[in-house]
PDB file of N, CA and C in Angstrom:
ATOM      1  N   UNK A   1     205.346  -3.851 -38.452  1.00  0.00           N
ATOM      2  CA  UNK A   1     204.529  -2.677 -38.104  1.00  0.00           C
ATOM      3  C   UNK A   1     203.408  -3.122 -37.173  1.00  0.00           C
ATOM      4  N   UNK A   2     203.039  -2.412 -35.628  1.00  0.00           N
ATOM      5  CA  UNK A   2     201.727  -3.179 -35.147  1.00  0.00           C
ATOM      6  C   UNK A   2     201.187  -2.114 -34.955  1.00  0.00           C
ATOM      7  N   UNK A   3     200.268  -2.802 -34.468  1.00  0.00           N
ATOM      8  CA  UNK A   3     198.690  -3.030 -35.035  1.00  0.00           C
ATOM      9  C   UNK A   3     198.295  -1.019 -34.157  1.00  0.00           C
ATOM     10  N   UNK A   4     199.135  -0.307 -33.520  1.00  0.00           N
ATOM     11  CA  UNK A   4     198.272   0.782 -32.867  1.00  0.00           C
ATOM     12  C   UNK A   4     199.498   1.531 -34.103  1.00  0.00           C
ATOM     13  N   UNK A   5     200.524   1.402 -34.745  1.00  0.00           N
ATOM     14  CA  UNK A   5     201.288   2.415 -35.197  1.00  0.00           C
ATOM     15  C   UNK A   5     200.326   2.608 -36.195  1.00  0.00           C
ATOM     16  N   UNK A   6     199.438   0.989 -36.726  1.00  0.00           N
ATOM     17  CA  UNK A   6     198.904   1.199 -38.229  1.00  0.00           C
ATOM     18  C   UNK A   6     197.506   2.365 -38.042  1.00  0.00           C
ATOM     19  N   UNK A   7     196.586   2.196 -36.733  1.00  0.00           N
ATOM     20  CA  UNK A   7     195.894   3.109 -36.551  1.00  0.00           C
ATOM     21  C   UNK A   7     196.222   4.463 -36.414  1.00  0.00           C
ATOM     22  N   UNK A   8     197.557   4.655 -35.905  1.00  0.00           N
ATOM     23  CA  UNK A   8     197.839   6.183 -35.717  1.00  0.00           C
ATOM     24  C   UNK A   8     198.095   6.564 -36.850  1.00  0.00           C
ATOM     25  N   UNK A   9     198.628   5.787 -38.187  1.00  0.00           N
ATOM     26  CA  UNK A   9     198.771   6.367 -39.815  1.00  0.00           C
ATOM     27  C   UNK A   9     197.732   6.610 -40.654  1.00  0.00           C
ATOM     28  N   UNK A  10     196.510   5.767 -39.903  1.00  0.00           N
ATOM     29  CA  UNK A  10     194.853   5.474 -40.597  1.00  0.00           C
ATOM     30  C   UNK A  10     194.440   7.166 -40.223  1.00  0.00           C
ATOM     31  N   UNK A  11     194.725   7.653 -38.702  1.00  0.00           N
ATOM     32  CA  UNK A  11     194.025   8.558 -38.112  1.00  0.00           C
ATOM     33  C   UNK A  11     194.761   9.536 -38.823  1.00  0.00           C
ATOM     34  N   UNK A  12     196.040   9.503 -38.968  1.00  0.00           N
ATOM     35  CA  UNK A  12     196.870  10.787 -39.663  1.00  0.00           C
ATOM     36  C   UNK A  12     196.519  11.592 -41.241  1.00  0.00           C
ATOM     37  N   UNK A  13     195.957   9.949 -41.756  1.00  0.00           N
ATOM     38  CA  UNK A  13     195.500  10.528 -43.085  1.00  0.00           C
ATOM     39  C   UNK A  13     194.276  10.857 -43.182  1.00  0.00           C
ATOM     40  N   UNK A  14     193.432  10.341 -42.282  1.00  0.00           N
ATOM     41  CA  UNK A  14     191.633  10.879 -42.388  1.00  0.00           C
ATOM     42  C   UNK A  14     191.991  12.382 -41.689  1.00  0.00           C
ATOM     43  N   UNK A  15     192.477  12.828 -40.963  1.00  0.00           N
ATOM     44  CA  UNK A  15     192.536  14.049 -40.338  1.00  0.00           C
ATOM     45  C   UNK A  15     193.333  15.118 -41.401  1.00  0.00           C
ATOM     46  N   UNK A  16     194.585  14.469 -42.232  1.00  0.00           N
ATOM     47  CA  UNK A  16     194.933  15.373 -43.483  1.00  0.00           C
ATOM     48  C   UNK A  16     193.679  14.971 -44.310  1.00  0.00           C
ATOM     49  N   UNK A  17     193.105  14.367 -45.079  1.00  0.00           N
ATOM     50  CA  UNK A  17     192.013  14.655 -45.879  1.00  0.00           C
ATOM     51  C   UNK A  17     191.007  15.474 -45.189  1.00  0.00           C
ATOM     52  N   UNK A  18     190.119  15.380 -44.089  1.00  0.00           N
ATOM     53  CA  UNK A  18     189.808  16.367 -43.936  1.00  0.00           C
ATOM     54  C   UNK A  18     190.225  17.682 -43.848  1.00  0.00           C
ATOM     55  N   UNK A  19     191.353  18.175 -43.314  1.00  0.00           N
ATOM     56  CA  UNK A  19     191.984  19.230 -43.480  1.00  0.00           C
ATOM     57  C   UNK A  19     191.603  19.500 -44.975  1.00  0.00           C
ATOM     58  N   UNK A  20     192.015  19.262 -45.675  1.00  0.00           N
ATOM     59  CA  UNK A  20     192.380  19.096 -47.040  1.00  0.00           C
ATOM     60  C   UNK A  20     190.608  19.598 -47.506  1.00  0.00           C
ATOM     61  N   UNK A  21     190.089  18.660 -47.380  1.00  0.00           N
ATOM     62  CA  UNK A  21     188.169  18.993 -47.596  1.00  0.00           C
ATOM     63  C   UNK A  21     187.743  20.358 -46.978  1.00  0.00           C
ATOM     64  N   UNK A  22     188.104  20.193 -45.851  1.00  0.00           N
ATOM     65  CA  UNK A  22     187.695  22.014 -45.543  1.00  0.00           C
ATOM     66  C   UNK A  22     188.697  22.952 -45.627  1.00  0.00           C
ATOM     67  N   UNK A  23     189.926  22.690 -46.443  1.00  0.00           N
ATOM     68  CA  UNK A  23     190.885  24.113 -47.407  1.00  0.00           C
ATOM     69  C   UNK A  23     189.872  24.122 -48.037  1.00  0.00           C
ATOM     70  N   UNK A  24     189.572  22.828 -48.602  1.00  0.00           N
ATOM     71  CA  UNK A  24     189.335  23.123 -50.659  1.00  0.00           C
ATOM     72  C   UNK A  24     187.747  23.460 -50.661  1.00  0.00           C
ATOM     73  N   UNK A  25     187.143  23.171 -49.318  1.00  0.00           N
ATOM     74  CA  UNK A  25     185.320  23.895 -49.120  1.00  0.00           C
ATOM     75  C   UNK A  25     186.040  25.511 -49.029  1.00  0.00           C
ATOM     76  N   UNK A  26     186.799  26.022 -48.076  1.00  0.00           N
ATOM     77  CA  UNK A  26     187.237  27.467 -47.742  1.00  0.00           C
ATOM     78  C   UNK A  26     187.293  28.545 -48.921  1.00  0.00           C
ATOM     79  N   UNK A  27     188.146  27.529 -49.704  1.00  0.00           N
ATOM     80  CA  UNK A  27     188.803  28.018 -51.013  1.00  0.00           C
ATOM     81  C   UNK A  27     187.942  28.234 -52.009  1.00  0.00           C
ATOM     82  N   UNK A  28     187.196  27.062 -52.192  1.00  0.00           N
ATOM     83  CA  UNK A  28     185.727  27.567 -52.897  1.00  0.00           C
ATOM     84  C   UNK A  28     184.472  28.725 -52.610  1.00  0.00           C
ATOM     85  N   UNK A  29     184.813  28.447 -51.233  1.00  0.00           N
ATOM     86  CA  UNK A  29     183.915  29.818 -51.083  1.00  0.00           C
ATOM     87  C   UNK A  29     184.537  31.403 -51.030  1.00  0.00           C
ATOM     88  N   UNK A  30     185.879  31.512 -51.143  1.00  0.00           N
ATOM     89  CA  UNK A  30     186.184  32.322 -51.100  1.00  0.00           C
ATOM     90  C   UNK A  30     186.244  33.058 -52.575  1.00  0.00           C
ATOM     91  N   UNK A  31     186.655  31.919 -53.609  1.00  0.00           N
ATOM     92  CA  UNK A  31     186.181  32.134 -55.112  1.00  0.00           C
ATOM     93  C   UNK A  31     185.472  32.729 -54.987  1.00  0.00           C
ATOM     94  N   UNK A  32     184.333  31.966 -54.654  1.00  0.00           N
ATOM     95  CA  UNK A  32     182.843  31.963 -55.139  1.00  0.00           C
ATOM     96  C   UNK A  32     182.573  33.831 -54.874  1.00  0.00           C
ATOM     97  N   UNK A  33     183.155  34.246 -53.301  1.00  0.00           N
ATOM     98  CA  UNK A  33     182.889  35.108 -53.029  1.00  0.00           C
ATOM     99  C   UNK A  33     183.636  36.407 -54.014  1.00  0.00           C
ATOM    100  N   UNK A  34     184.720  36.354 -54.320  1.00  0.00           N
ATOM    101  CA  UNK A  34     185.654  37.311 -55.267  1.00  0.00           C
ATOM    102  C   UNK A  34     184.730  37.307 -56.245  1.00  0.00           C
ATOM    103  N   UNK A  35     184.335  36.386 -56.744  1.00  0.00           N
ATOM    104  CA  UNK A  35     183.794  36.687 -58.428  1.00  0.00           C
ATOM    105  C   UNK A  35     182.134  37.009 -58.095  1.00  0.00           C
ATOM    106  N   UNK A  36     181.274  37.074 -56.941  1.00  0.00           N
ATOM    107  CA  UNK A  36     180.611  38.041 -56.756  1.00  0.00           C
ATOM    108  C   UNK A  36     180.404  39.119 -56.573  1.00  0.00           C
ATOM    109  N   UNK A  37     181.932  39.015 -56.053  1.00  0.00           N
ATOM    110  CA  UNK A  37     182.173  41.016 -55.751  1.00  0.00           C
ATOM    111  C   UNK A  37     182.785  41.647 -56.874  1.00  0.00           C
ATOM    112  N   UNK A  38     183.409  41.000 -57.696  1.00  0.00           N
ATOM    113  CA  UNK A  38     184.022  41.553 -59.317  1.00  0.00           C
ATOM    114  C   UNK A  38     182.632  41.308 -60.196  1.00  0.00           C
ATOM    115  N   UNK A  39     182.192  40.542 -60.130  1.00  0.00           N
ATOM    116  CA  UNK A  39     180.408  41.345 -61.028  1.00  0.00           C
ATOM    117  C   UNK A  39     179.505  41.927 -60.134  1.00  0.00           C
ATOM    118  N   UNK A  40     179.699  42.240 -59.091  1.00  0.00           N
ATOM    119  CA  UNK A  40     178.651  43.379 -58.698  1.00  0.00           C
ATOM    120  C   UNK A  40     179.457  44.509 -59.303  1.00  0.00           C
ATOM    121  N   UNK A  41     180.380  45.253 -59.392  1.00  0.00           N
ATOM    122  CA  UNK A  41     180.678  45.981 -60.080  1.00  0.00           C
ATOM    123  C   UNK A  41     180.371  46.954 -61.485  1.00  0.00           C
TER     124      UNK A  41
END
Protein backbone atom coordinates (compact mmCIF):
# COMPACT_ATOMS: atom_id res chain seq x y z
CA UNK A 1 0.00 0.00 0.00
CA UNK A 2 1.85 3.61 -0.60
CA UNK A 3 2.22 6.13 1.06
CA UNK A 4 -0.58 8.78 -1.07
CA UNK A 5 -3.32 5.68 -1.28
CA UNK A 6 -2.79 5.61 2.72
CA UNK A 7 -3.57 9.47 2.83
CA UNK A 8 -6.47 9.32 0.49
CA UNK A 9 -8.11 6.50 3.15
CA UNK A 10 -6.92 8.93 6.23
CA UNK A 11 -8.87 11.84 4.21
CA UNK A 12 -11.89 9.46 3.38
CA UNK A 13 -12.54 8.69 6.93
CA UNK A 14 -12.04 12.23 8.59
CA UNK A 15 -14.48 13.57 5.88
CA UNK A 16 -17.10 10.44 6.73
CA UNK A 17 -16.75 11.29 10.46
CA UNK A 18 -17.38 14.58 9.92
CA UNK A 19 -20.25 13.98 7.79
CA UNK A 20 -21.33 11.77 10.39
CA UNK A 21 -20.76 14.79 13.32
CA UNK A 22 -22.85 17.18 11.45
CA UNK A 23 -25.90 14.33 10.68
CA UNK A 24 -25.78 13.56 14.34
CA UNK A 25 -25.39 17.79 15.34
CA UNK A 26 -28.58 18.10 12.50
CA UNK A 27 -30.39 15.32 14.07
CA UNK A 28 -30.10 16.64 17.45
CA UNK A 29 -31.34 19.72 16.68
CA UNK A 30 -34.03 18.69 14.93
CA UNK A 31 -35.14 16.54 18.13
CA UNK A 32 -34.48 19.13 20.14
CA UNK A 33 -36.74 21.17 17.90
CA UNK A 34 -39.95 18.49 17.66
CA UNK A 35 -40.10 18.13 21.36
CA UNK A 36 -40.33 21.95 21.67
CA UNK A 37 -43.03 22.16 19.44
CA UNK A 38 -44.96 19.00 21.08
CA UNK A 39 -44.76 20.91 24.59
CA UNK A 40 -45.64 24.16 23.42
CA UNK A 41 -48.83 22.64 22.87
Amino acid sequence: MGLLSKLVAVKATLMGLGVGVAGGIALAAAAHAAIAIDSRK
